[in-house]
C-alpha atoms as a PDB file:
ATOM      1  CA  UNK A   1      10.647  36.370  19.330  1.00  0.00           C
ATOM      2  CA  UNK A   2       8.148  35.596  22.005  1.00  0.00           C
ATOM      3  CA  UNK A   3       7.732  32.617  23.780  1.00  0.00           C
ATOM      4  CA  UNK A   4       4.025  31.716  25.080  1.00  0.00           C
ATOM      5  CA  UNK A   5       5.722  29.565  27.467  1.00  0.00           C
ATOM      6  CA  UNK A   6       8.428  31.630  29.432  1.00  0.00           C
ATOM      7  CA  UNK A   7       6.479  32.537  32.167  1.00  0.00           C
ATOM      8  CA  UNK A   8       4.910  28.801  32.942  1.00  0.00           C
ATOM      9  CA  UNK A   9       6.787  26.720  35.712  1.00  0.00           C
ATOM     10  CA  UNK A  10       8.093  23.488  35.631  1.00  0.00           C
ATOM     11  CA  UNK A  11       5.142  21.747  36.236  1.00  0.00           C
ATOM     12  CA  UNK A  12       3.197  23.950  33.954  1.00  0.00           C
ATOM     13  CA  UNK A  13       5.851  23.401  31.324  1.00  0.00           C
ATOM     14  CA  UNK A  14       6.175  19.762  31.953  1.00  0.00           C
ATOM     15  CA  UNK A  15       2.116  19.243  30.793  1.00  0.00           C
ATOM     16  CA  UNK A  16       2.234  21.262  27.697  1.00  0.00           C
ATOM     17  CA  UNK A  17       5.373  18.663  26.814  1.00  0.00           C
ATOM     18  CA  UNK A  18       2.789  15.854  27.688  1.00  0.00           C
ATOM     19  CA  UNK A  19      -0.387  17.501  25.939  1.00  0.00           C
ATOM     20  CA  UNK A  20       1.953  17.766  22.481  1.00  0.00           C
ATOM     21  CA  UNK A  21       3.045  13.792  22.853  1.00  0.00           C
ATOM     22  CA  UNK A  22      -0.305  13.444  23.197  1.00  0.00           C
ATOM     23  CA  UNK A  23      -1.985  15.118  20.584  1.00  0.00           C
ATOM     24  CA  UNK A  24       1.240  13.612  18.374  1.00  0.00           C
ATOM     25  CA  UNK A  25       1.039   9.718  19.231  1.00  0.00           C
ATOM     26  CA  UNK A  26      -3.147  10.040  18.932  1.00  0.00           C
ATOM     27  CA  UNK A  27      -3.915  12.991  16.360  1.00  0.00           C
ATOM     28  CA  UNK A  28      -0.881  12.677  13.940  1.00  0.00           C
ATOM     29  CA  UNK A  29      -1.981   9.195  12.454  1.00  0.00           C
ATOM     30  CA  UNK A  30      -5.507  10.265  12.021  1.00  0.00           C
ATOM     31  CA  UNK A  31      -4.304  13.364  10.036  1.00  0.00           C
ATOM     32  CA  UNK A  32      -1.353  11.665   7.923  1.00  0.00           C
ATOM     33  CA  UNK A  33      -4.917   8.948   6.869  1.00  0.00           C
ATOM     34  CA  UNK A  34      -7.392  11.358   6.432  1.00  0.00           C
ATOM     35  CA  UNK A  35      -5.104  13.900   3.901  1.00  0.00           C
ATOM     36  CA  UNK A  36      -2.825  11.041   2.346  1.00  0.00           C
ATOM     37  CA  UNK A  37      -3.970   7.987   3.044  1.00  0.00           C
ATOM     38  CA  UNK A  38      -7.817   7.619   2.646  1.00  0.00           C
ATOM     39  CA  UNK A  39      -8.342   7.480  -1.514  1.00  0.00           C
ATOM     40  CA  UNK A  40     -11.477   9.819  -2.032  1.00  0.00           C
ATOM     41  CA  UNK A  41      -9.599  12.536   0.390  1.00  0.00           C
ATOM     42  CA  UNK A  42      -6.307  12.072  -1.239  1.00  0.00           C
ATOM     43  CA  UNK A  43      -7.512  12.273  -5.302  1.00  0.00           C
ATOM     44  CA  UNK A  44     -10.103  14.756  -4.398  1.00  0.00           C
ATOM     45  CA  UNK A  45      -8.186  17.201  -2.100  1.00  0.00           C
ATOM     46  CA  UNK A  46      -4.111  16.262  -1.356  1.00  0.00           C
ATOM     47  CA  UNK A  47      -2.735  15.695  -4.738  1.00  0.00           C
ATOM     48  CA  UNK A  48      -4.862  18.566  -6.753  1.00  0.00           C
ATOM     49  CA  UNK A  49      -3.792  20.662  -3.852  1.00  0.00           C
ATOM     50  CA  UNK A  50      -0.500  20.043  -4.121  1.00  0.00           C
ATOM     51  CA  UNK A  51       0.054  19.580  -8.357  1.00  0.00           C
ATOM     52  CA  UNK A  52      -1.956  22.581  -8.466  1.00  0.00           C
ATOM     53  CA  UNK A  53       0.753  24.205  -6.369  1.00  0.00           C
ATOM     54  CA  UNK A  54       4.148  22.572  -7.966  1.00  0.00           C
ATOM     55  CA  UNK A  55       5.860  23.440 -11.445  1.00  0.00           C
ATOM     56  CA  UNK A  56       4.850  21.251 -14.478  1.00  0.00           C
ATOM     57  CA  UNK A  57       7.238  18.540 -14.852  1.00  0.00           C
ATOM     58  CA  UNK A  58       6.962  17.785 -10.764  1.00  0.00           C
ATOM     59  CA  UNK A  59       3.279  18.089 -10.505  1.00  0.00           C
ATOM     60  CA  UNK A  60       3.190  14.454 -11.758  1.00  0.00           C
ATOM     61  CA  UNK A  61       5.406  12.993  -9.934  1.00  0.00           C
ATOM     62  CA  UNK A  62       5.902  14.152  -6.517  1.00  0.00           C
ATOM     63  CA  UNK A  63       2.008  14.127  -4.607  1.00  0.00           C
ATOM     64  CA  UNK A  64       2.884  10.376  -5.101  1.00  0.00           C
ATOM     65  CA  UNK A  65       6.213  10.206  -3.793  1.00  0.00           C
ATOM     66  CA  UNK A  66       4.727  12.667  -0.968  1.00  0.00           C
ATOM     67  CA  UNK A  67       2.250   9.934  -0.025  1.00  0.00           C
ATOM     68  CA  UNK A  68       4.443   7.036  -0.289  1.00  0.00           C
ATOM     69  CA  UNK A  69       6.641   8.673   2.519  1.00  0.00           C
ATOM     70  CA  UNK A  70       3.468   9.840   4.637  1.00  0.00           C
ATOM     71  CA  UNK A  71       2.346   5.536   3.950  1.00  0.00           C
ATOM     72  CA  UNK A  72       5.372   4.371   5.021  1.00  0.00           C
ATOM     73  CA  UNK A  73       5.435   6.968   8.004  1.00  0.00           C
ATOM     74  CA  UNK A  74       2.362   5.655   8.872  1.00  0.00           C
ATOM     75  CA  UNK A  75       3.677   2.357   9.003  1.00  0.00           C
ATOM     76  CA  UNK A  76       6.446   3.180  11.262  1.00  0.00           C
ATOM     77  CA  UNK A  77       4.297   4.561  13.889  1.00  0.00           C
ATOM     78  CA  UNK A  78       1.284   2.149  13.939  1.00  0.00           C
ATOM     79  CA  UNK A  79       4.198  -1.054  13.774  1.00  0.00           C
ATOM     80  CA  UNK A  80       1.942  -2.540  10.901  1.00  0.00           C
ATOM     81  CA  UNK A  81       3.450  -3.565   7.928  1.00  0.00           C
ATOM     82  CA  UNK A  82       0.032  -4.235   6.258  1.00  0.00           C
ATOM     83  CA  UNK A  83      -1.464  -1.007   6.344  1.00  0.00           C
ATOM     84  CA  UNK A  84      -4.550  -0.310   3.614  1.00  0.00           C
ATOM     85  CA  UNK A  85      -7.282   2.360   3.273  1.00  0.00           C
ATOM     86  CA  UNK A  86     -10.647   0.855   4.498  1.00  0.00           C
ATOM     87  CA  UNK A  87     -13.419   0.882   7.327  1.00  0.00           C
ATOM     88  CA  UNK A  88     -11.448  -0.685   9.785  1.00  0.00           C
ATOM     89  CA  UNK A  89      -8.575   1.600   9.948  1.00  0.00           C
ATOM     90  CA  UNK A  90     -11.276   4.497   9.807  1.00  0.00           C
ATOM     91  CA  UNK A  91     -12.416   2.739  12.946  1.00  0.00           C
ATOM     92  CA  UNK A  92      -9.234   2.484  14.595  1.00  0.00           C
END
């Protein structure tokens, strides 16, 4: 029950509310790609993580459905319907 920012002002407060928009319009799309989006990082690390970590009859099924949603997320925030895994979205 302790709050790291009780004792910052307004102004203090109002740029850690800026820094996390930040971090979440710039750094969130590069993590959803790199974990569910790129194919080496997803195959190799994502879905054995996570079927490794789910009962037996959801194993199969769910990493999938987990990345469609993190795809069309994705989607959503970049406003491109068109969105593959290749070097130009690693460049972006």
């Amino acid at each position: 029950k302790y709050n790291a920012d009780y004792d910052l002002s307004a102004k203090e407060g109002a740029d850690t509310l800026a820094f996390i928009s930040l971090l979440e319009e710039r750094l969130l799309p590069a993590l959803i790609y790199a974990l569910w989006i790129d194919p080496k990082n997803y195959v190799e690390v994502t879905r054995r993580w996570h079927g490794e970590n789910m009962s037996f009859p959801l194993n199969f099924f769910l990493p999938g459905r987990m990345q469609n949603r993190q795809l069309e997320r994705l989607r959503l925030i970049r406003g491109n319907s068109s969105l593959e895994a290749g070097e130009e979205a690693e460049k972006e």
